[in-house]
PDB file of N, CA and C in Angstrom:
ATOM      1  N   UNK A   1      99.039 147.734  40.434  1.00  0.00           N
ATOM      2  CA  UNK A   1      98.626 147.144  41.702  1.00  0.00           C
ATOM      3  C   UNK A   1      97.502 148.020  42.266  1.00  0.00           C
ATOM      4  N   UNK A   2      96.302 147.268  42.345  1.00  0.00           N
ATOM      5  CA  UNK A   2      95.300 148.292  43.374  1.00  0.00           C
ATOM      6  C   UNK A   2      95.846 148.205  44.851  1.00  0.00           C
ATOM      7  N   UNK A   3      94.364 149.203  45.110  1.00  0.00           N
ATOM      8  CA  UNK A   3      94.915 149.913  46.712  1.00  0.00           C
ATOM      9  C   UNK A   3      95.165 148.446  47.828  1.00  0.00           C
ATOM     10  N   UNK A   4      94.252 147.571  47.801  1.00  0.00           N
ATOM     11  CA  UNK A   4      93.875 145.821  48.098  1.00  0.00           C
ATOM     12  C   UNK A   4      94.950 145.007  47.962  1.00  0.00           C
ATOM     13  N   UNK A   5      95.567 145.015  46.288  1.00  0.00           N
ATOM     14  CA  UNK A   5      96.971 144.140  46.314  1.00  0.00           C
ATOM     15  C   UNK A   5      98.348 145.395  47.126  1.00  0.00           C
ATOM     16  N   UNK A   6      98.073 146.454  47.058  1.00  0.00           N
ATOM     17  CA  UNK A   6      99.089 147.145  48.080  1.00  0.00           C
ATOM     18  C   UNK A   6      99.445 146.559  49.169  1.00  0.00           C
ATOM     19  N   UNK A   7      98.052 146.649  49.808  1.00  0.00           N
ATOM     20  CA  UNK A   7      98.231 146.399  51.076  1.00  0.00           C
ATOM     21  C   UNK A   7      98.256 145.027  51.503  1.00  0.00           C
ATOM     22  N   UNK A   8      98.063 144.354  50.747  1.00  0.00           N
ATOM     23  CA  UNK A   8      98.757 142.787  51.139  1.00  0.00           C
ATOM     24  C   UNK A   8     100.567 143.145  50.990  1.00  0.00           C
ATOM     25  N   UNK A   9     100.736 143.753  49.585  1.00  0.00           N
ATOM     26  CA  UNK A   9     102.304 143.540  49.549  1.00  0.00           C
ATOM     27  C   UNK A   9     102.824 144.311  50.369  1.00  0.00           C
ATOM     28  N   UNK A  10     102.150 145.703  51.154  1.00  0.00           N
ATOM     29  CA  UNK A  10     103.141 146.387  51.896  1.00  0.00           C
ATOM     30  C   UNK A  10     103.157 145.726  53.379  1.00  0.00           C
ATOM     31  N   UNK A  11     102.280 144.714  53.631  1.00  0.00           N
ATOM     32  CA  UNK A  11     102.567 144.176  55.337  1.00  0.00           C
ATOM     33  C   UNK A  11     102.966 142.794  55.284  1.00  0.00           C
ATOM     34  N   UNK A  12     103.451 142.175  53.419  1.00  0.00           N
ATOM     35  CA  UNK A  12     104.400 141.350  54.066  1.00  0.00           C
ATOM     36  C   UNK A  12     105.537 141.878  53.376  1.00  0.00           C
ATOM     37  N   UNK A  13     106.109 143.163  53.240  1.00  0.00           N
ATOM     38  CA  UNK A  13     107.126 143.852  53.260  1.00  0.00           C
ATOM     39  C   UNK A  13     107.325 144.481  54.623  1.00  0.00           C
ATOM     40  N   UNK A  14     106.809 144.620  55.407  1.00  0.00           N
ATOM     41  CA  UNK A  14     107.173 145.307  56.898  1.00  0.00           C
ATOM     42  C   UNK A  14     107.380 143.919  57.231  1.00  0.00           C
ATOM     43  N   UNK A  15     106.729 142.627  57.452  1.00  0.00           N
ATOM     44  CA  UNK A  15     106.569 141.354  58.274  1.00  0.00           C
ATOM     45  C   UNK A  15     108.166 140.799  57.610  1.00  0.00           C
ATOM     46  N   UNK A  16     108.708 141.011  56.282  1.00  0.00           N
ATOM     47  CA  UNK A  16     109.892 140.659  55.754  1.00  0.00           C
ATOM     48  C   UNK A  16     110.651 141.355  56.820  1.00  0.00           C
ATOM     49  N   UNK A  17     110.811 142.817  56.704  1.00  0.00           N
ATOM     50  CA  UNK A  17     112.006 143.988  56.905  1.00  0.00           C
ATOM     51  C   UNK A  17     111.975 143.378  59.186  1.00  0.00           C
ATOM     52  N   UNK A  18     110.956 142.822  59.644  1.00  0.00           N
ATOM     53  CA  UNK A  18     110.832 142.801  60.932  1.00  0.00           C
ATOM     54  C   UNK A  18     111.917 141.460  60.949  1.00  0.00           C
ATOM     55  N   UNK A  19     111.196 140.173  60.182  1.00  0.00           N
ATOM     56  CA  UNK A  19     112.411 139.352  60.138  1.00  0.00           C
ATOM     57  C   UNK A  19     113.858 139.174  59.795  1.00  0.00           C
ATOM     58  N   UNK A  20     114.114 140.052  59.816  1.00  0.00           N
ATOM     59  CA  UNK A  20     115.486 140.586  58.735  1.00  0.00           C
ATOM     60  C   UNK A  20     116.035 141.695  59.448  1.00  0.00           C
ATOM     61  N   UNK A  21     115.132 141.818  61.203  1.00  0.00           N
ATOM     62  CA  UNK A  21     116.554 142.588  62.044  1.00  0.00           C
ATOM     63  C   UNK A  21     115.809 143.725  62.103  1.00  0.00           C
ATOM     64  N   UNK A  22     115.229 144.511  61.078  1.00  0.00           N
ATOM     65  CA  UNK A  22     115.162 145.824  60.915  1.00  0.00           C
ATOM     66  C   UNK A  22     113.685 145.971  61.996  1.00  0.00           C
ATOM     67  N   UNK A  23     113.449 147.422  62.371  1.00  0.00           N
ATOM     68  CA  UNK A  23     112.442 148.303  62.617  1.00  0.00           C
ATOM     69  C   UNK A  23     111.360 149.470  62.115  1.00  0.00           C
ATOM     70  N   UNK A  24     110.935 148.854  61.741  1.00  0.00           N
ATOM     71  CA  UNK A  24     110.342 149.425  60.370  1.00  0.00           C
ATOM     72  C   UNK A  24     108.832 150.345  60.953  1.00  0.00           C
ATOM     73  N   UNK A  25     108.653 151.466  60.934  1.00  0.00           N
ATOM     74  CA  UNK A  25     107.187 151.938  60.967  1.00  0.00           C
ATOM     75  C   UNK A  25     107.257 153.058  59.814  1.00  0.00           C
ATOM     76  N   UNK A  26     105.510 152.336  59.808  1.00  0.00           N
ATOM     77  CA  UNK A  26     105.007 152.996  58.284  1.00  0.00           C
ATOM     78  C   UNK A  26     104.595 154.433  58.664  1.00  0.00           C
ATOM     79  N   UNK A  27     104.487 155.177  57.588  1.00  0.00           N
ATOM     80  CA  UNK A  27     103.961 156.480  58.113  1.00  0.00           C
ATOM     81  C   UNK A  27     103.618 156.285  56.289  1.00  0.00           C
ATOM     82  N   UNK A  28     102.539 157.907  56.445  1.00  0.00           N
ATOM     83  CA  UNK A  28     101.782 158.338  54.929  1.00  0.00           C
ATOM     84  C   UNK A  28     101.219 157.756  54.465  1.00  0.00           C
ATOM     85  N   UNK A  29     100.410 156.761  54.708  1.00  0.00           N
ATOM     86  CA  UNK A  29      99.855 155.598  53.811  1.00  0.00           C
ATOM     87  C   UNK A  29      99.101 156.248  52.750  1.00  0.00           C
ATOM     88  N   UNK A  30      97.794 157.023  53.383  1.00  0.00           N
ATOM     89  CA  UNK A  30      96.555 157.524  52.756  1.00  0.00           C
ATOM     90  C   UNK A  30      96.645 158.755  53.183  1.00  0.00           C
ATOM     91  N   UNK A  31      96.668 159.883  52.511  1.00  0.00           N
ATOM     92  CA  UNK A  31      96.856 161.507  52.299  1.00  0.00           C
ATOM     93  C   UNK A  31      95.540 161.962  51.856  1.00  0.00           C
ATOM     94  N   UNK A  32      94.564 162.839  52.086  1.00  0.00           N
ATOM     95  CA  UNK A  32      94.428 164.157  51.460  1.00  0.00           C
ATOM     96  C   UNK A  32      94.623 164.755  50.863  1.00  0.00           C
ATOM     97  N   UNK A  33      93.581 165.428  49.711  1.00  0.00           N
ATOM     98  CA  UNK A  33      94.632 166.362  48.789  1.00  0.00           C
ATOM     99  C   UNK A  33      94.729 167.392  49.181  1.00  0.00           C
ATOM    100  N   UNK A  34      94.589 167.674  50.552  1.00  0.00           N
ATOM    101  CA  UNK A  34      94.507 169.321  51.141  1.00  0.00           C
ATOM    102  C   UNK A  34      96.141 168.955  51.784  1.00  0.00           C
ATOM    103  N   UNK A  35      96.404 167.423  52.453  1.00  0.00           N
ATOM    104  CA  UNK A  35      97.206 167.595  53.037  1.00  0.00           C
ATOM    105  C   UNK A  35      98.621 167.162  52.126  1.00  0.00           C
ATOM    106  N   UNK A  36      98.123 166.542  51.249  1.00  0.00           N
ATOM    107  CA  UNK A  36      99.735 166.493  49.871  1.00  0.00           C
ATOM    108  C   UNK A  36      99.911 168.066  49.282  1.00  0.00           C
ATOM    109  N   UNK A  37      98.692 168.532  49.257  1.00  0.00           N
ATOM    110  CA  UNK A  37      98.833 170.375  48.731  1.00  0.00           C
ATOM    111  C   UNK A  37      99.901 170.694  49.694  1.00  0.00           C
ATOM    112  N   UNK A  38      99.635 170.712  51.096  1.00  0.00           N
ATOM    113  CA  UNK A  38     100.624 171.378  52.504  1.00  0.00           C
ATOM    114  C   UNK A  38     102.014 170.803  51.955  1.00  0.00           C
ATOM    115  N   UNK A  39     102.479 169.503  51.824  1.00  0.00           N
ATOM    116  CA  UNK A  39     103.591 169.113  51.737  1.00  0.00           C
ATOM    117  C   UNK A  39     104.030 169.724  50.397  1.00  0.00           C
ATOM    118  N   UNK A  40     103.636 169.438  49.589  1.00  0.00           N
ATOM    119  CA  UNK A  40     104.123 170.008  48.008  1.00  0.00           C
ATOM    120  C   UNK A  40     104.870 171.691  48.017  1.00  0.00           C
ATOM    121  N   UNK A  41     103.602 172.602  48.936  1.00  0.00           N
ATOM    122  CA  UNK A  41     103.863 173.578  49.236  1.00  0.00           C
ATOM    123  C   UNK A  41     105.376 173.722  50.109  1.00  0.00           C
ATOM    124  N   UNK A  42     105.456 173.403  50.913  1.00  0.00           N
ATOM    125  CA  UNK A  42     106.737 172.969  51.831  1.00  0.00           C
ATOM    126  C   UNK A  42     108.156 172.281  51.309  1.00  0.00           C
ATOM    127  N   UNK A  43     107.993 171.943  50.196  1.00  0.00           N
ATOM    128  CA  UNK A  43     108.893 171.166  49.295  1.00  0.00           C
ATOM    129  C   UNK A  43     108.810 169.891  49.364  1.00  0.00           C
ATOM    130  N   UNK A  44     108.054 169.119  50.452  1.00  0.00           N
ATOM    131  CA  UNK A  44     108.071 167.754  50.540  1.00  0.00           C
ATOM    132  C   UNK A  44     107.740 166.408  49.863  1.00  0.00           C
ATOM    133  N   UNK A  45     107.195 167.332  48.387  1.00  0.00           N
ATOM    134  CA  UNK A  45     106.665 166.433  47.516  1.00  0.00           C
ATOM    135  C   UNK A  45     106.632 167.273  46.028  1.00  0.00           C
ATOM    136  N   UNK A  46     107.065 166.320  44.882  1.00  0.00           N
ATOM    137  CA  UNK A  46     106.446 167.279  44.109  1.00  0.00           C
ATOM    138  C   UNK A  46     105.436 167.299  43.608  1.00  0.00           C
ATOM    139  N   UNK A  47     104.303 166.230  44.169  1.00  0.00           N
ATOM    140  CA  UNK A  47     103.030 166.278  43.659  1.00  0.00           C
ATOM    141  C   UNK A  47     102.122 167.521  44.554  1.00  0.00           C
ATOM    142  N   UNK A  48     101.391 168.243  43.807  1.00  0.00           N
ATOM    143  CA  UNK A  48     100.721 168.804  44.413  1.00  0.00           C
ATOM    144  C   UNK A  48      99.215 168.773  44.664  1.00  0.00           C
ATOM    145  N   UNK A  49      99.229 167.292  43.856  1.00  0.00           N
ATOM    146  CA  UNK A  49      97.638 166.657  44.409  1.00  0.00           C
ATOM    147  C   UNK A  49      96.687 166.734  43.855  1.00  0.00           C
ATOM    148  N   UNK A  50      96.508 168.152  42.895  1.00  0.00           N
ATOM    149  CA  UNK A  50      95.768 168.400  41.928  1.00  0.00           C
ATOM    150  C   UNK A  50      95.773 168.226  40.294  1.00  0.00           C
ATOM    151  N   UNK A  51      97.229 168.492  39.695  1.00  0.00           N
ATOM    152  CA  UNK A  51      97.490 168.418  39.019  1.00  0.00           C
ATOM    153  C   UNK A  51      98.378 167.110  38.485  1.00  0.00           C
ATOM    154  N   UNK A  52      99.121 167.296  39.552  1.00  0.00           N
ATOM    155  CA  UNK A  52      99.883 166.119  40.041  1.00  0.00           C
ATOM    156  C   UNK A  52      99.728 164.930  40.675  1.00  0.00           C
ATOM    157  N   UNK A  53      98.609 164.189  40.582  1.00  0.00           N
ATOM    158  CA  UNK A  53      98.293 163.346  42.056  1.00  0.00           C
ATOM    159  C   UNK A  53      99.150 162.543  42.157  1.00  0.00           C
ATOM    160  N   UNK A  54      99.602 162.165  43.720  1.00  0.00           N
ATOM    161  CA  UNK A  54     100.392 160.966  44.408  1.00  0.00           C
ATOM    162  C   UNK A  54     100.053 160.153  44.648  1.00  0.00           C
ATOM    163  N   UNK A  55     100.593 158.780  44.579  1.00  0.00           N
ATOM    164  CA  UNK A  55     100.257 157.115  45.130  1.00  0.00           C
ATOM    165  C   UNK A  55      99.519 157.207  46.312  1.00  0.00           C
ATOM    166  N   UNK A  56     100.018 158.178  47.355  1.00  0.00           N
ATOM    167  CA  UNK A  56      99.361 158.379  48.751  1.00  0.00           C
ATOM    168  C   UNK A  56      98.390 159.148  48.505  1.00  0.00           C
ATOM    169  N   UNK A  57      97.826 159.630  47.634  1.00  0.00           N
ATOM    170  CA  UNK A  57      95.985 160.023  47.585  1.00  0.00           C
ATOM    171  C   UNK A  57      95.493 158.844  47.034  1.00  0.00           C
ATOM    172  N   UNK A  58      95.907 157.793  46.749  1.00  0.00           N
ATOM    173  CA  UNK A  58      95.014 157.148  46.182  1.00  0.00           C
ATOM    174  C   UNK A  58      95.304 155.592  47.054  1.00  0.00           C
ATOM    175  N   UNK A  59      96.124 155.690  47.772  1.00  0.00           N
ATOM    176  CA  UNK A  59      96.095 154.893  49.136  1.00  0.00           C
ATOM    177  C   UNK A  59      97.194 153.529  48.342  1.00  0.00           C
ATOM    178  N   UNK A  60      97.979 154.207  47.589  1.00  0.00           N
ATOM    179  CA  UNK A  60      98.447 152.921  46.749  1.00  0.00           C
ATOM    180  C   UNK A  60     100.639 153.160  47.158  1.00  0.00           C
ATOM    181  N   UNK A  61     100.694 153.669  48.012  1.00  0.00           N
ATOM    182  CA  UNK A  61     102.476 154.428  48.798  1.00  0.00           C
ATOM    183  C   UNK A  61     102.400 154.660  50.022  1.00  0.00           C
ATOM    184  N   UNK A  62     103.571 154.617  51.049  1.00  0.00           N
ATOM    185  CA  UNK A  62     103.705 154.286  51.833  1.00  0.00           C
ATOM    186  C   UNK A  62     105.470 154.940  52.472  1.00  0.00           C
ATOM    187  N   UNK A  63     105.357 155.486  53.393  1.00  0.00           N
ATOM    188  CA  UNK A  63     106.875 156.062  53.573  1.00  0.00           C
ATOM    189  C   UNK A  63     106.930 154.929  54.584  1.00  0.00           C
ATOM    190  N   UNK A  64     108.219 154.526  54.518  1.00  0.00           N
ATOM    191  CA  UNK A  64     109.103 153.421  55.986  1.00  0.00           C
ATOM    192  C   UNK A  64     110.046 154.392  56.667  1.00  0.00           C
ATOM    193  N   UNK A  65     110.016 154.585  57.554  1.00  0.00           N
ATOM    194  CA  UNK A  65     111.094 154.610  58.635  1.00  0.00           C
ATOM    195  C   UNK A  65     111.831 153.597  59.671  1.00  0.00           C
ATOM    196  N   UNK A  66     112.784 153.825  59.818  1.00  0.00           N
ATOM    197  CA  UNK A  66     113.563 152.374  60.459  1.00  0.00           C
ATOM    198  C   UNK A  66     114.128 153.328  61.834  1.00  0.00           C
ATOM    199  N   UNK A  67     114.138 152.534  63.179  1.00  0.00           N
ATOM    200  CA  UNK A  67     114.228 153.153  64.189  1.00  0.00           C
ATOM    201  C   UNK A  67     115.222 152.125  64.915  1.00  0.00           C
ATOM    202  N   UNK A  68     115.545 152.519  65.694  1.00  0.00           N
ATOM    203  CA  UNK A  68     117.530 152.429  66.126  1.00  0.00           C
ATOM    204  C   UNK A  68     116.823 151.301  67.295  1.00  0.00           C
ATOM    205  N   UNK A  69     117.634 150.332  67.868  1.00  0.00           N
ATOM    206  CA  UNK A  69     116.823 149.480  68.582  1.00  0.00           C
ATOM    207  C   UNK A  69     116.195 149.844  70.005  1.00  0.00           C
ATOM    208  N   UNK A  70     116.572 150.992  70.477  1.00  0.00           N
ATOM    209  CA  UNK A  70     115.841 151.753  71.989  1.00  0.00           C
ATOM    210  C   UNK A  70     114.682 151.886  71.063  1.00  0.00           C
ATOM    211  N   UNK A  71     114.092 152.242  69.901  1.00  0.00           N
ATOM    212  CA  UNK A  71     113.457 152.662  69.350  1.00  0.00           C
ATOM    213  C   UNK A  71     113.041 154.201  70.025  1.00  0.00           C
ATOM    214  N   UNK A  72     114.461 154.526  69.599  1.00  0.00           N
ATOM    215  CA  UNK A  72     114.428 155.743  70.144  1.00  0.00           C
ATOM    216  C   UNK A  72     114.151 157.103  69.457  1.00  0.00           C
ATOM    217  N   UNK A  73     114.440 157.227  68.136  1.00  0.00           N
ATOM    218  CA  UNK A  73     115.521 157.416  67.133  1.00  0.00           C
ATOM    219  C   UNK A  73     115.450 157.227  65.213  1.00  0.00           C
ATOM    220  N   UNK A  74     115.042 157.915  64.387  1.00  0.00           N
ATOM    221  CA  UNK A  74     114.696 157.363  63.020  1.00  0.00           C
ATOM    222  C   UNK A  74     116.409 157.222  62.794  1.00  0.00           C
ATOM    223  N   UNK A  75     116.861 156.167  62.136  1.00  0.00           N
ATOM    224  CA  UNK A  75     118.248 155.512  61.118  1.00  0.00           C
ATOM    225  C   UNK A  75     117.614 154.800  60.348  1.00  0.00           C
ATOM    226  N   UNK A  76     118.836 154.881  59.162  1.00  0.00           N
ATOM    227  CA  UNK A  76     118.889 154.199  57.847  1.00  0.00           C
ATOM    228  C   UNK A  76     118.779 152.937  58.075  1.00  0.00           C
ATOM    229  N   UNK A  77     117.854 152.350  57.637  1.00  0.00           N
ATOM    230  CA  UNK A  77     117.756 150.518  57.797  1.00  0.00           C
ATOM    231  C   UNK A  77     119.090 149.688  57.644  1.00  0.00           C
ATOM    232  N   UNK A  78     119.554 149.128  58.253  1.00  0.00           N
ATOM    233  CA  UNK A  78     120.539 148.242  58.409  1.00  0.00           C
ATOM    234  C   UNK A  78     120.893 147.626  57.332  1.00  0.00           C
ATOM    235  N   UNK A  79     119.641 147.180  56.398  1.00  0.00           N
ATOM    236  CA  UNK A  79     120.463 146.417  55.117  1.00  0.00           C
ATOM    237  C   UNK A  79     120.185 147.329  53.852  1.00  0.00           C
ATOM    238  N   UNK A  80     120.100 148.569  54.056  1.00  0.00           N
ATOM    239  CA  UNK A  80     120.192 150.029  53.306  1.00  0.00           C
ATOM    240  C   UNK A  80     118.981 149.705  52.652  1.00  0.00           C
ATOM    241  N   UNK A  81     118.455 151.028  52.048  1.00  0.00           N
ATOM    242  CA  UNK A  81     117.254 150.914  51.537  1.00  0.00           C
ATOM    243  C   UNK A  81     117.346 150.601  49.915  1.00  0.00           C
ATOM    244  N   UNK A  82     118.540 150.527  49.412  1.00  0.00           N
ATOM    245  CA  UNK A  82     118.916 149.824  48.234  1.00  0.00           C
ATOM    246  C   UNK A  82     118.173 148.738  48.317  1.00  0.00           C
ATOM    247  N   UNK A  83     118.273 147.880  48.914  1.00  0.00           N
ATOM    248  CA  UNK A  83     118.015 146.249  49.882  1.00  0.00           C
ATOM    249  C   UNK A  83     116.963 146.183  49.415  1.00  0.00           C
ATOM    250  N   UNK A  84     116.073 147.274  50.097  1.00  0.00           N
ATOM    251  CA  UNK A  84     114.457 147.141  50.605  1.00  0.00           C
ATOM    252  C   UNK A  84     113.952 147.577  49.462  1.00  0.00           C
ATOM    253  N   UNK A  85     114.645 148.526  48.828  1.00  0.00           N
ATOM    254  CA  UNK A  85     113.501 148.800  47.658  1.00  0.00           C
ATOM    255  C   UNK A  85     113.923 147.167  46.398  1.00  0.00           C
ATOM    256  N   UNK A  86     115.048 146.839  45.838  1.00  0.00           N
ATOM    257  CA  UNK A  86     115.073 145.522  45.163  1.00  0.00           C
ATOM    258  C   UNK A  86     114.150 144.634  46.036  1.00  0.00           C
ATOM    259  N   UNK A  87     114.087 144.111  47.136  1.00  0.00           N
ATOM    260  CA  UNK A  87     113.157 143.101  47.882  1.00  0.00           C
ATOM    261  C   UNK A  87     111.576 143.555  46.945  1.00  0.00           C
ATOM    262  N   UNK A  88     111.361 144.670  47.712  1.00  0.00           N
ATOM    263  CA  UNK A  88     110.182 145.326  47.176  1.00  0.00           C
ATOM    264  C   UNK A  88     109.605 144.810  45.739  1.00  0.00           C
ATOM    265  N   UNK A  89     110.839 145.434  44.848  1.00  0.00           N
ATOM    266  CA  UNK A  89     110.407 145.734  42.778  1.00  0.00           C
ATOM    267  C   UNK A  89     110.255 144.327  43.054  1.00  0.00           C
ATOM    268  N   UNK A  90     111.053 142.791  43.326  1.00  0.00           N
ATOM    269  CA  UNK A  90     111.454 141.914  42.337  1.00  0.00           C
ATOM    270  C   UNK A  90     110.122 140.787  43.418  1.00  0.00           C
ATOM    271  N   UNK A  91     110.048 141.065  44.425  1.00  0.00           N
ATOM    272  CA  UNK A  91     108.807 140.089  45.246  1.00  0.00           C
ATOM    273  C   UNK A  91     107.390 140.339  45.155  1.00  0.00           C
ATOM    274  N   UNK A  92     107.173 141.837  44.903  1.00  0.00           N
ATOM    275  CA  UNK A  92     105.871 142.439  44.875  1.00  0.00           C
ATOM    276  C   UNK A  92     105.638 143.416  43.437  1.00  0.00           C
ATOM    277  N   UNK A  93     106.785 143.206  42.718  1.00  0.00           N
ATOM    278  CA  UNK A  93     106.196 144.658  41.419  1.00  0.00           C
ATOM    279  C   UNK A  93     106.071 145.876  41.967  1.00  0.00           C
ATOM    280  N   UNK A  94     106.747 146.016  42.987  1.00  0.00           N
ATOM    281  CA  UNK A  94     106.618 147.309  43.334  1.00  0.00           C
ATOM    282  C   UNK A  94     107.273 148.671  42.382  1.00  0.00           C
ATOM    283  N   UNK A  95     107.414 150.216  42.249  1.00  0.00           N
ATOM    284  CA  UNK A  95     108.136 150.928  41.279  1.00  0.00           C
ATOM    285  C   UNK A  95     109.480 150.557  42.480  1.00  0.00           C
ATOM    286  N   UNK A  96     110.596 151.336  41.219  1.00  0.00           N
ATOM    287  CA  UNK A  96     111.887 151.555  41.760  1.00  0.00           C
ATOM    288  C   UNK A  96     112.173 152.541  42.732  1.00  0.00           C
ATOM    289  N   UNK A  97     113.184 152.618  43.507  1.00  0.00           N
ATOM    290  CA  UNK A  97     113.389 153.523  44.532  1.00  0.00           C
ATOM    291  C   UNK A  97     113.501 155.324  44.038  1.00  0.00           C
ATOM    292  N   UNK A  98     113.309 156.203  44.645  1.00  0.00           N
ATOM    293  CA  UNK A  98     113.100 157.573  43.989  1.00  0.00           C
ATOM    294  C   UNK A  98     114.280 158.025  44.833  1.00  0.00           C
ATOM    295  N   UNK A  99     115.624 158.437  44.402  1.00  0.00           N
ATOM    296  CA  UNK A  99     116.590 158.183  44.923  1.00  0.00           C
ATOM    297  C   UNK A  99     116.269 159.852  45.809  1.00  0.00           C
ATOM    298  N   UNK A 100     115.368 160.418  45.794  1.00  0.00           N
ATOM    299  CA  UNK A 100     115.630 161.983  47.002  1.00  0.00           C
ATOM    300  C   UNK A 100     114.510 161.675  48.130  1.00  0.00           C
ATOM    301  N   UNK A 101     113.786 160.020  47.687  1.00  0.00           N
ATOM    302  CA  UNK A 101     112.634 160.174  48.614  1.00  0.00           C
ATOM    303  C   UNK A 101     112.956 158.466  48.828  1.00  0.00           C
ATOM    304  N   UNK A 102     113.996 158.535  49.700  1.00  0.00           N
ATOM    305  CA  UNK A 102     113.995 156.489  49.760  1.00  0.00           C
ATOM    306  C   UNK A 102     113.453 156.053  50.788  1.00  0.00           C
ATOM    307  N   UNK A 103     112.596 156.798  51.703  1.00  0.00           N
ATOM    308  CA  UNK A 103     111.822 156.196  52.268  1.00  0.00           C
ATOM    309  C   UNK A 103     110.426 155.470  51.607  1.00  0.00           C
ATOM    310  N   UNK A 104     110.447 156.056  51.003  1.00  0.00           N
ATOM    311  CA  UNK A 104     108.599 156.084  49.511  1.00  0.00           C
ATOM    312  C   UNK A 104     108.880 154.599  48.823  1.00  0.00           C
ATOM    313  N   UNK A 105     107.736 153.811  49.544  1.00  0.00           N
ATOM    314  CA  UNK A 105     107.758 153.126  48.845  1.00  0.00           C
ATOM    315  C   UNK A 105     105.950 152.567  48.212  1.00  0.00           C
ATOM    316  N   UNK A 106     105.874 152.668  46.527  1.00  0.00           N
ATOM    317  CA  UNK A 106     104.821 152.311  45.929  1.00  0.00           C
ATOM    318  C   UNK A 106     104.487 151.527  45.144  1.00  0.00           C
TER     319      UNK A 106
END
């Protein structure tokens, strides 16, 4: 999937997850490799951008967070992210869920 068919499939995957109850905001879309270096360094990734490059340097991943209805608050999406990542693979070809990073979706 290029960066173009991404981003069609990742906003009618938020426009799905909105009809379906949930609260969904995106974060990480498009990274830096100075700023995936910072996270890698930190443990937050194991790409380190150089050697390693991530979906989010190349504008092709996307982290979801789901927020409690005050939208007060980050929680686990209501119909678990099991849910969201199958919706994802089987409507858009998206990869499978990365079970230490289930917000990541690419």
């Amino acid at each position: 999937m290029n960066r173009v068919e991404f981003t069609r499939s990742i906003t009618k995957l938020i426009t799905q997850m909105f009809k379906e109850g949930e609260l969904p905001v995106i974060d990480y879309v498009k990274r830096s490799d100075d700023e995936q270096m910072r996270l890698y360094l930190r443990g937050l990734s194991k790409c380190d951008g150089i050697h390693s490059i991530s979906w989010h340097q190349r504008g092709r991943a996307a982290d979801i967070y789901f927020l409690n209805e005050a939208m007060t608050e980050v929680v686990p999406p209501k119909k678990g992210f099991q849910y969201w990542h199958d919706y994802w693979t089987s409507q858009f070809k998206g990869h499978l869920m990365i079970e230490w990073d289930q917000n990541h979706f690419e």
